[in-house]
Protein backbone atom coordinates (compact mmCIF):
# COMPACT_ATOMS: atom_id res chain seq x y z
CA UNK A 1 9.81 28.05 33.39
CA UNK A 2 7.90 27.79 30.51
CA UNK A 3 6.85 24.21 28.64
CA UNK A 4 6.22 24.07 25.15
CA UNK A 5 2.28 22.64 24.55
CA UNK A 6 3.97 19.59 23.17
CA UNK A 7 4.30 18.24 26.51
CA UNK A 8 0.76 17.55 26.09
CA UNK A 9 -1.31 15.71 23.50
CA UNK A 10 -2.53 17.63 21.09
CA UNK A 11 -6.21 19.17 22.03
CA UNK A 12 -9.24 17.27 20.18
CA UNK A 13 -10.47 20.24 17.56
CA UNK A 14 -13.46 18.65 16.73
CA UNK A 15 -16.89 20.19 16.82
CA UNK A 16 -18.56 19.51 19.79
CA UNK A 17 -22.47 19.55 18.66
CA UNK A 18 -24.30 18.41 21.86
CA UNK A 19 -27.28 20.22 22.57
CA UNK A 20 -26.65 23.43 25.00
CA UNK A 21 -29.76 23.06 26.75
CA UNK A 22 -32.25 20.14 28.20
CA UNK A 23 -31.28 18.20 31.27
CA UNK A 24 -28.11 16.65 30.36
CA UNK A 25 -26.66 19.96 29.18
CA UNK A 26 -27.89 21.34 32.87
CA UNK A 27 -26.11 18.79 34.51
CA UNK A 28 -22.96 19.14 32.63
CA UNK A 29 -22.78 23.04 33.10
CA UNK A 30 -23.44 22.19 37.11
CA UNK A 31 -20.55 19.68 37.24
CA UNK A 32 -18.66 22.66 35.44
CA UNK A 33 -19.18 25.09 37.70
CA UNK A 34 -18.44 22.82 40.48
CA UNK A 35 -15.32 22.21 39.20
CA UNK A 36 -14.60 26.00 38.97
CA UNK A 37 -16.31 26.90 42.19
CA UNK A 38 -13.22 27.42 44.39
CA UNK A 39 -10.98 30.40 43.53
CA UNK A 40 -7.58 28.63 43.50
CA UNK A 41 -8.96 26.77 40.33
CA UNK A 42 -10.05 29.76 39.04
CA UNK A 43 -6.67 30.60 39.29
CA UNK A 44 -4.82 27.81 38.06
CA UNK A 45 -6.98 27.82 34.70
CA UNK A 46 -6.12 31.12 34.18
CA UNK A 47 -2.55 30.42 34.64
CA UNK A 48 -2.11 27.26 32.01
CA UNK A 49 -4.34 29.85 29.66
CA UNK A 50 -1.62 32.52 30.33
CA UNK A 51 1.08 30.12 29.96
CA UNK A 52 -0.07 27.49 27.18
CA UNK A 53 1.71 24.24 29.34
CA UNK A 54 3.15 24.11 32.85
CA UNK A 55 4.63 21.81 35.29
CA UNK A 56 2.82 21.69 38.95
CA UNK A 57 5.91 23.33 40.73
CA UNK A 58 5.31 26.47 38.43
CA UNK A 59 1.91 26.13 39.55
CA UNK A 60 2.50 25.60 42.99
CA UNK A 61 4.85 28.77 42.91
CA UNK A 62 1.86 30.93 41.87
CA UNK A 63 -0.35 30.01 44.32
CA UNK A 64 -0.06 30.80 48.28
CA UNK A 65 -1.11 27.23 49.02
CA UNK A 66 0.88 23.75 49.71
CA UNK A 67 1.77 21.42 47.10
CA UNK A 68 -0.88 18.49 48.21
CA UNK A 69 -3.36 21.77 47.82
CA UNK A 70 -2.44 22.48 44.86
CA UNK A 71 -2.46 18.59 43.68
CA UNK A 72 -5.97 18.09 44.76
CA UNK A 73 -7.14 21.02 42.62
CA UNK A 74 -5.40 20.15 39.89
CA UNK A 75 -6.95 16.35 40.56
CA UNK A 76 -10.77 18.08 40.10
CA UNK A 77 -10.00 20.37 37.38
CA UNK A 78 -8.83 17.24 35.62
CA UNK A 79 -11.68 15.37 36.51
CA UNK A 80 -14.01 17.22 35.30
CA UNK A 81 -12.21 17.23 31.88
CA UNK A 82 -10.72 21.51 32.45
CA UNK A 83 -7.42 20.26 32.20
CA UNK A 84 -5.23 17.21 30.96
CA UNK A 85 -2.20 16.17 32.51
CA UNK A 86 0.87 14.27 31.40
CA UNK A 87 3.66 12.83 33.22
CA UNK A 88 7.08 13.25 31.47
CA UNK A 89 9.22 11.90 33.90
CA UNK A 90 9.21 13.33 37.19
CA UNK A 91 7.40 16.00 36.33
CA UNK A 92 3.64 16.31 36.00
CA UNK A 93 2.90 18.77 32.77
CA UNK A 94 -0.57 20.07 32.59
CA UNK A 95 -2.41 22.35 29.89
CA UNK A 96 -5.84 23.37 29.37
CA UNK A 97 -8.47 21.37 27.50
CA UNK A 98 -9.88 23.74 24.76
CA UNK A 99 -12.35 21.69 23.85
CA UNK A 100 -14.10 21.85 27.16
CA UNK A 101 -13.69 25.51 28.01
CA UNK A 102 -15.48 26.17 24.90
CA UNK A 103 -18.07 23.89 25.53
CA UNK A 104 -18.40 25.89 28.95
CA UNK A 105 -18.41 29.36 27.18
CA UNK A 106 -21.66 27.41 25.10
CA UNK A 107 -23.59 26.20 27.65
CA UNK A 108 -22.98 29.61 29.81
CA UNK A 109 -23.94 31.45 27.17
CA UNK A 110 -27.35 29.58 26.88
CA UNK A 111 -28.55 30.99 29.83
């Protein structure tokens, strides 16, 4: 089932002009790669990029892993900003924060 991106709020388009390199950017780019370093997120993100929007059961359909699984990787991609999340009604609807995978494609591409 696929959700139109209005389910979520609309992504924040503004430059991002932090500097790509120097401690803070180092620690941002390891709390990044944290976030990504299990394949199941891996996954997921590529799924809400494939898809624009979904709800977690689509999510939880993809995946070969329990719905409390699933939940808790959702919970660190969104805490580490990957992803935002909105609840419309019983459903949770989550889409990809462009803002942040750019900033990710930045700071990896510093290296």
């Amino acid at each position: 089932m696929k959700i139109p991106q209005a389910c979520c709020p609309p992504p924040n388009d503004a430059a991002d002009l932090r500097p790509i390199e120097g401690d803070a950017a180092d620690e941002e780019l390891a709390s990044l790669g944290k976030a990504l370093g299990h394949p199941a997120r891996v996954k997921i993100l590529r799924i809400l990029i494939a898809r624009n929007a979904c709800i977690c059961s689509d999510i939880v359909d993809e995946l070969p892993l329990a719905q409390s699984t699933v939940s808790q990787h959702l919970k660190v991609l969104k805490d580490a900003g990957l992803i935002r999340g909105e609840v419309d009604g019983p459903r949770v609807c989550y889409c990809i924060e462009p803002r942040t995978l750019r900033r990710l494609r930045a700071l990896v591409s510093s290296l």
